[in-house]
N, C-alpha and C. Protein backbone atom coordinates (compact mmCIF):
# COMPACT_ATOMS: atom_id res chain seq x y z
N UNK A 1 49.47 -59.74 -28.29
CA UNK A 1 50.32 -58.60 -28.59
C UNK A 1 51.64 -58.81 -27.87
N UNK A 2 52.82 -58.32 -28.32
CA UNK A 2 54.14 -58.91 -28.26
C UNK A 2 55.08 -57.23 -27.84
N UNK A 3 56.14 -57.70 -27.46
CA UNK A 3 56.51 -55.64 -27.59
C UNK A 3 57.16 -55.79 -29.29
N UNK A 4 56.82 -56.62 -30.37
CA UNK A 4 57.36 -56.07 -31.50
C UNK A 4 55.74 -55.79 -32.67
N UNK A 5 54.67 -56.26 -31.53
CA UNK A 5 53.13 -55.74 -32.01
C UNK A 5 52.23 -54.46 -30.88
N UNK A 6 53.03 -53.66 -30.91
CA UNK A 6 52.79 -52.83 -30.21
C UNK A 6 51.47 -51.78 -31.00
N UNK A 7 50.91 -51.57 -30.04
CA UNK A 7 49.15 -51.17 -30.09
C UNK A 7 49.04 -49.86 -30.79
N UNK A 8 50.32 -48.74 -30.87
CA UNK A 8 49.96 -47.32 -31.17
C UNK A 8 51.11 -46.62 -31.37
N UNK A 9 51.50 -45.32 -31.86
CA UNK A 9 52.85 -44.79 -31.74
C UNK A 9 52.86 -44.08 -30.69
N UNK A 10 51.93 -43.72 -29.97
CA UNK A 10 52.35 -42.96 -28.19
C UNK A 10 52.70 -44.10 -27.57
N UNK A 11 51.93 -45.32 -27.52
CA UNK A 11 53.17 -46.63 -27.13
C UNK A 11 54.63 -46.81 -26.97
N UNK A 12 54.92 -46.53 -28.88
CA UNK A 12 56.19 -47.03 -29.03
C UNK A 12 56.99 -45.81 -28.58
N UNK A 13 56.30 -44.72 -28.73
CA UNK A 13 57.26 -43.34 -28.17
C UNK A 13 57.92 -43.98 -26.42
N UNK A 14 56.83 -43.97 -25.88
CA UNK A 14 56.90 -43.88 -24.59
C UNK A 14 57.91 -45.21 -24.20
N UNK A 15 58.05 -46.16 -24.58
CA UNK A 15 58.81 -47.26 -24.74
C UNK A 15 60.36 -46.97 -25.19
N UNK A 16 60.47 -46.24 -25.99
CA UNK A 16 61.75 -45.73 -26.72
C UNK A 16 62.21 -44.54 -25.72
N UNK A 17 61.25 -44.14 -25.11
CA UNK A 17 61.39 -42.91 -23.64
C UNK A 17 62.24 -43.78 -22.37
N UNK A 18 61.83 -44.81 -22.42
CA UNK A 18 61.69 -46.05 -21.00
C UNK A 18 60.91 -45.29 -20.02
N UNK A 19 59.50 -44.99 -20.88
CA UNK A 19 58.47 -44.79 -19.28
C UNK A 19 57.63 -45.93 -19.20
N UNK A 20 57.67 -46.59 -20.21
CA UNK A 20 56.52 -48.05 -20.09
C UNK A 20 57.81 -48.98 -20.46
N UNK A 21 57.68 -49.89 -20.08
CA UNK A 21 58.91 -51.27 -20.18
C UNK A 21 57.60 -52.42 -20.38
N UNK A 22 58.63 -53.14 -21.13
CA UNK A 22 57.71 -54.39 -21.51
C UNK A 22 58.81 -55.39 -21.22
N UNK A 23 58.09 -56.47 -20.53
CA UNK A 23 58.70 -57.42 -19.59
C UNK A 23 58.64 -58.71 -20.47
N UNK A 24 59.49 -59.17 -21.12
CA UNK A 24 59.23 -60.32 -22.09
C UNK A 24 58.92 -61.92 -21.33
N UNK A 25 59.43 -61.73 -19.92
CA UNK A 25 59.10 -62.78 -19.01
C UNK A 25 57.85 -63.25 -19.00
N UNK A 26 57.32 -61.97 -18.75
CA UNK A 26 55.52 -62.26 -18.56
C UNK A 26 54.89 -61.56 -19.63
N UNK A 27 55.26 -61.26 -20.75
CA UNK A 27 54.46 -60.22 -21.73
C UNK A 27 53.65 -59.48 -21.25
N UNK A 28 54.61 -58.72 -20.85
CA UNK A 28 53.71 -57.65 -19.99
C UNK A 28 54.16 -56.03 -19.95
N UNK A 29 53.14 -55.16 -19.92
CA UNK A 29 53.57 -53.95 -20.21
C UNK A 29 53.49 -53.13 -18.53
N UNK A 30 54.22 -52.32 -18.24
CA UNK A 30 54.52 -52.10 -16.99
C UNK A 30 54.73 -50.13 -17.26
N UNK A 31 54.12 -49.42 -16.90
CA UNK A 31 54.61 -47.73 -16.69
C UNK A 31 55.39 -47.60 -15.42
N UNK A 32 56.83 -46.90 -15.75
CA UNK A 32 57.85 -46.37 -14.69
C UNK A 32 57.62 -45.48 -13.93
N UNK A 33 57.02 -45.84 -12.82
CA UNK A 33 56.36 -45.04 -11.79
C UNK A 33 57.17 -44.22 -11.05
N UNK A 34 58.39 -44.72 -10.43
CA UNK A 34 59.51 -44.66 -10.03
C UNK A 34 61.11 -44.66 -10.36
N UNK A 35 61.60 -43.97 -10.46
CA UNK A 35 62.95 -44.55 -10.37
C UNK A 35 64.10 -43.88 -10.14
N UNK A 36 65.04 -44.13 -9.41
CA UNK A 36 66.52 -43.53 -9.33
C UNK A 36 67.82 -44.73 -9.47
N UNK A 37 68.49 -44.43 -8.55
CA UNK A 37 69.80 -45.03 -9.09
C UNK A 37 69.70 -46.49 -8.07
N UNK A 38 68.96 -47.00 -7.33
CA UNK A 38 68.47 -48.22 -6.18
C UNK A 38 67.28 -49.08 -6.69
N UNK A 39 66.63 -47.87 -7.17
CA UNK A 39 65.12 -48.55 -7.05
C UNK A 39 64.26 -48.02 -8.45
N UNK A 40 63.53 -48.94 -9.12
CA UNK A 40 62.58 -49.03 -9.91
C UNK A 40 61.04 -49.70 -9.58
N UNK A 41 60.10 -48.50 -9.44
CA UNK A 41 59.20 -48.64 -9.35
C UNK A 41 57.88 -48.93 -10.60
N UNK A 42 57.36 -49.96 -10.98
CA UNK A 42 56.82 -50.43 -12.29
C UNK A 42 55.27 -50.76 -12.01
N UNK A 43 54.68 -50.33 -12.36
CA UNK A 43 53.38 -50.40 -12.27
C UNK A 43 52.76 -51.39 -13.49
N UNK A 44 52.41 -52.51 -13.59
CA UNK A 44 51.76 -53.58 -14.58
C UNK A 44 50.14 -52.68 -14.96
N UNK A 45 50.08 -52.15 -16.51
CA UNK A 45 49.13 -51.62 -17.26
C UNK A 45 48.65 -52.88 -18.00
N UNK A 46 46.88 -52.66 -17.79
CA UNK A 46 46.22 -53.92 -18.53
C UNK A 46 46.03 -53.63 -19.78
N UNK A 47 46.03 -52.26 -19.86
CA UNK A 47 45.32 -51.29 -21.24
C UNK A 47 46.07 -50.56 -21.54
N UNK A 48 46.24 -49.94 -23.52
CA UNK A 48 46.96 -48.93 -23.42
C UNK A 48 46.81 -47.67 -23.17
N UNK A 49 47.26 -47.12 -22.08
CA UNK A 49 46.76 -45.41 -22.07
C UNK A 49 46.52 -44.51 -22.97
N UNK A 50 46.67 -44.63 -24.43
CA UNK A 50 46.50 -44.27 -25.17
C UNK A 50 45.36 -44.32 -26.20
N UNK A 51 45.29 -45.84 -26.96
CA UNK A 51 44.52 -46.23 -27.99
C UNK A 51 43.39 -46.70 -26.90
N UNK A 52 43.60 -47.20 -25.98
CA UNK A 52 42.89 -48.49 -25.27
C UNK A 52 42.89 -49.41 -25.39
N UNK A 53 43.35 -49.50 -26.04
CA UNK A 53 43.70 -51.18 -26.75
C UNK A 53 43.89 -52.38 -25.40
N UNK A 54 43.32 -53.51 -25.32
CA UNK A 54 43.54 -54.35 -23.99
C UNK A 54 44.92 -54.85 -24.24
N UNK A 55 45.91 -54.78 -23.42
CA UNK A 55 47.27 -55.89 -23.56
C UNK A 55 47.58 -56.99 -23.39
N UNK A 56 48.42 -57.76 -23.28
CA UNK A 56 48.36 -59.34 -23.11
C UNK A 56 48.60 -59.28 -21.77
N UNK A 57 47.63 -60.31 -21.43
CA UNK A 57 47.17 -60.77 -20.22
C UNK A 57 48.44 -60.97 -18.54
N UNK A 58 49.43 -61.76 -19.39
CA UNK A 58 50.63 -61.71 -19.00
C UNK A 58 50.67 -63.59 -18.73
N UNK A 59 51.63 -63.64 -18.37
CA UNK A 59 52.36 -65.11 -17.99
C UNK A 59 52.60 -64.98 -16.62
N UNK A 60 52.28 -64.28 -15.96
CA UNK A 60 53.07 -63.79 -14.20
C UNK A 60 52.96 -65.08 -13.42
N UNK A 61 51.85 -65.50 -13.60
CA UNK A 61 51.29 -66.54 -12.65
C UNK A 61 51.86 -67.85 -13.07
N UNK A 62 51.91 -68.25 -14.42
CA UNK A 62 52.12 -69.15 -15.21
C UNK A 62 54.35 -69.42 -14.38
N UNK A 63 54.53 -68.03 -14.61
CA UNK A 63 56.10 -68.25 -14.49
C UNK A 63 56.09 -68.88 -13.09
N UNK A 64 55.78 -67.75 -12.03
CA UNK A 64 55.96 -68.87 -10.49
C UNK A 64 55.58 -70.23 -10.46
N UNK A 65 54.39 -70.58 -10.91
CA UNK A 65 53.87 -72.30 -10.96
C UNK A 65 55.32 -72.92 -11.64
N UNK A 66 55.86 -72.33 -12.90
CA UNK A 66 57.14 -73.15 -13.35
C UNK A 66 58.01 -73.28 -12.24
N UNK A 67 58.25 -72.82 -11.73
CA UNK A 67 59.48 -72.08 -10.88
C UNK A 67 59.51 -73.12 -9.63
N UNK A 68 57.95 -72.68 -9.51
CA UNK A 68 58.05 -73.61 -8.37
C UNK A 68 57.71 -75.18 -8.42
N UNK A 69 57.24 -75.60 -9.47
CA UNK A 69 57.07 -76.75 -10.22
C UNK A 69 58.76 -77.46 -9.89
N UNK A 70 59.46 -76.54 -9.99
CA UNK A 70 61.06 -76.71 -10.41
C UNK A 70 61.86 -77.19 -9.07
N UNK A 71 60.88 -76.26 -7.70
CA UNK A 71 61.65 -76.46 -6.47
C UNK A 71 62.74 -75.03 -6.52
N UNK A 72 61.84 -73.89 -6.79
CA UNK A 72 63.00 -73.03 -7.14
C UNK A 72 62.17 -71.72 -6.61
N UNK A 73 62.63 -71.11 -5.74
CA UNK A 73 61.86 -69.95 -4.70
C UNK A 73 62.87 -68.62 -5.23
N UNK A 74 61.98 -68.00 -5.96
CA UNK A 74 62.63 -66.56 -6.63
C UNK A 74 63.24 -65.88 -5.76
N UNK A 75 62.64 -65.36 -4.59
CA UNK A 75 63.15 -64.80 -3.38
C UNK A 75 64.39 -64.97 -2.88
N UNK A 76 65.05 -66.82 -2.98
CA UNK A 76 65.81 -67.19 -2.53
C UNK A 76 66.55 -68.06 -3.34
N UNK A 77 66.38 -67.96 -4.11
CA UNK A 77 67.37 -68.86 -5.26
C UNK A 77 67.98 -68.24 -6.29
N UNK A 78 68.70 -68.48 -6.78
CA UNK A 78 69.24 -67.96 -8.65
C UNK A 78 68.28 -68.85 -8.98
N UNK A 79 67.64 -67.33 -10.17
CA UNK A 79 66.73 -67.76 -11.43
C UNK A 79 67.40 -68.41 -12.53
N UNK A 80 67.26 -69.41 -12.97
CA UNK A 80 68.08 -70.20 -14.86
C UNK A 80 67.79 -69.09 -15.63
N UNK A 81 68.79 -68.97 -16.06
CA UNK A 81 68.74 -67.97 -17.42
C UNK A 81 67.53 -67.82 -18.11
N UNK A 82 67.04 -69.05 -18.67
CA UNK A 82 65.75 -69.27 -18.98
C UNK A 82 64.58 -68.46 -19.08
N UNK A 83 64.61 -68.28 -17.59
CA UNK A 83 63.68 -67.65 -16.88
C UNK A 83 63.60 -66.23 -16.64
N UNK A 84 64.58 -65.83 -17.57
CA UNK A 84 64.69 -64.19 -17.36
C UNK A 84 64.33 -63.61 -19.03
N UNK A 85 63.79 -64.72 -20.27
CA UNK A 85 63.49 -64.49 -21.41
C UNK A 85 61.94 -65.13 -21.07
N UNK A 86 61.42 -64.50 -22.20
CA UNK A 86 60.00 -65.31 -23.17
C UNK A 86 60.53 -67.14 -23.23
N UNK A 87 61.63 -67.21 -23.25
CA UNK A 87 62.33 -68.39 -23.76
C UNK A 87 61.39 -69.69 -22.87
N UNK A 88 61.42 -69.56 -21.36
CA UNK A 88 60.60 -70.56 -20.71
C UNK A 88 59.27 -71.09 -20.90
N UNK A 89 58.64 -70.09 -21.86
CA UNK A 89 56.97 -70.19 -22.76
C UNK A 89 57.45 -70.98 -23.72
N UNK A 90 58.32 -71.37 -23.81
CA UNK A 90 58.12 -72.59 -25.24
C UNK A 90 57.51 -73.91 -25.00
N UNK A 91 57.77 -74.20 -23.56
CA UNK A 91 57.94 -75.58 -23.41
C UNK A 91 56.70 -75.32 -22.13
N UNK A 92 56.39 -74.53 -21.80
CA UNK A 92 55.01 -74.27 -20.85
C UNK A 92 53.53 -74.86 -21.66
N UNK A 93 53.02 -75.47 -21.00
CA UNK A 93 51.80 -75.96 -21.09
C UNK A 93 50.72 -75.93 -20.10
N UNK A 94 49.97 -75.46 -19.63
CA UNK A 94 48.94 -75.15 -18.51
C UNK A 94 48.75 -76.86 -17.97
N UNK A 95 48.64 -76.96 -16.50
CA UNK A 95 48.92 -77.96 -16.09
C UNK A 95 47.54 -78.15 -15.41
């Protein structure tokens, strides 16, 4: 599931709200727990609160191994453009 195969229309409501964000980095669906004008607080949902539907698993883990595969510490480096789309899953292969 993709955010353009989205599971339900309380989904897509809530998405079109920006209380759930979907993270195309890691295909991942996240509810806005938090937020003001500093700070965004995002909570990673496995399921949809709604249908129940299970979501995609995510890439989270997959992205740091690239990253750091790369010699490239998120914390402390500029991320490649790349790496801020789905775009870096093209060329990912489980190692």
């Amino acid at each position: 599931m993709s955010d353009n195969k989205i599971c339900c229309d309380e989904m897509r409501v809530h998405i079109s709200l920006g209380l759930i964000r979907y993270d195309e980095r890691f295909d991942e669906y996240n509810i806005v727990a938090q937020t003001d004008d500093e700070v965004e607080v995002l909570q990673r949902i496995d399921f949809c609160p709604w249908s129940g539907d299970k979501l995609p698993s995510g890439y989270r883990d997959q992205w740091f191994d690239e990253l750091e595969a790369r010699g490239i510490d998120p914390l402390n480096d500029p991320i490649p453009d790349i790496f801020q789309t789905a775009e870096w899953r093209k060329g990912w292969s489980a190692r």
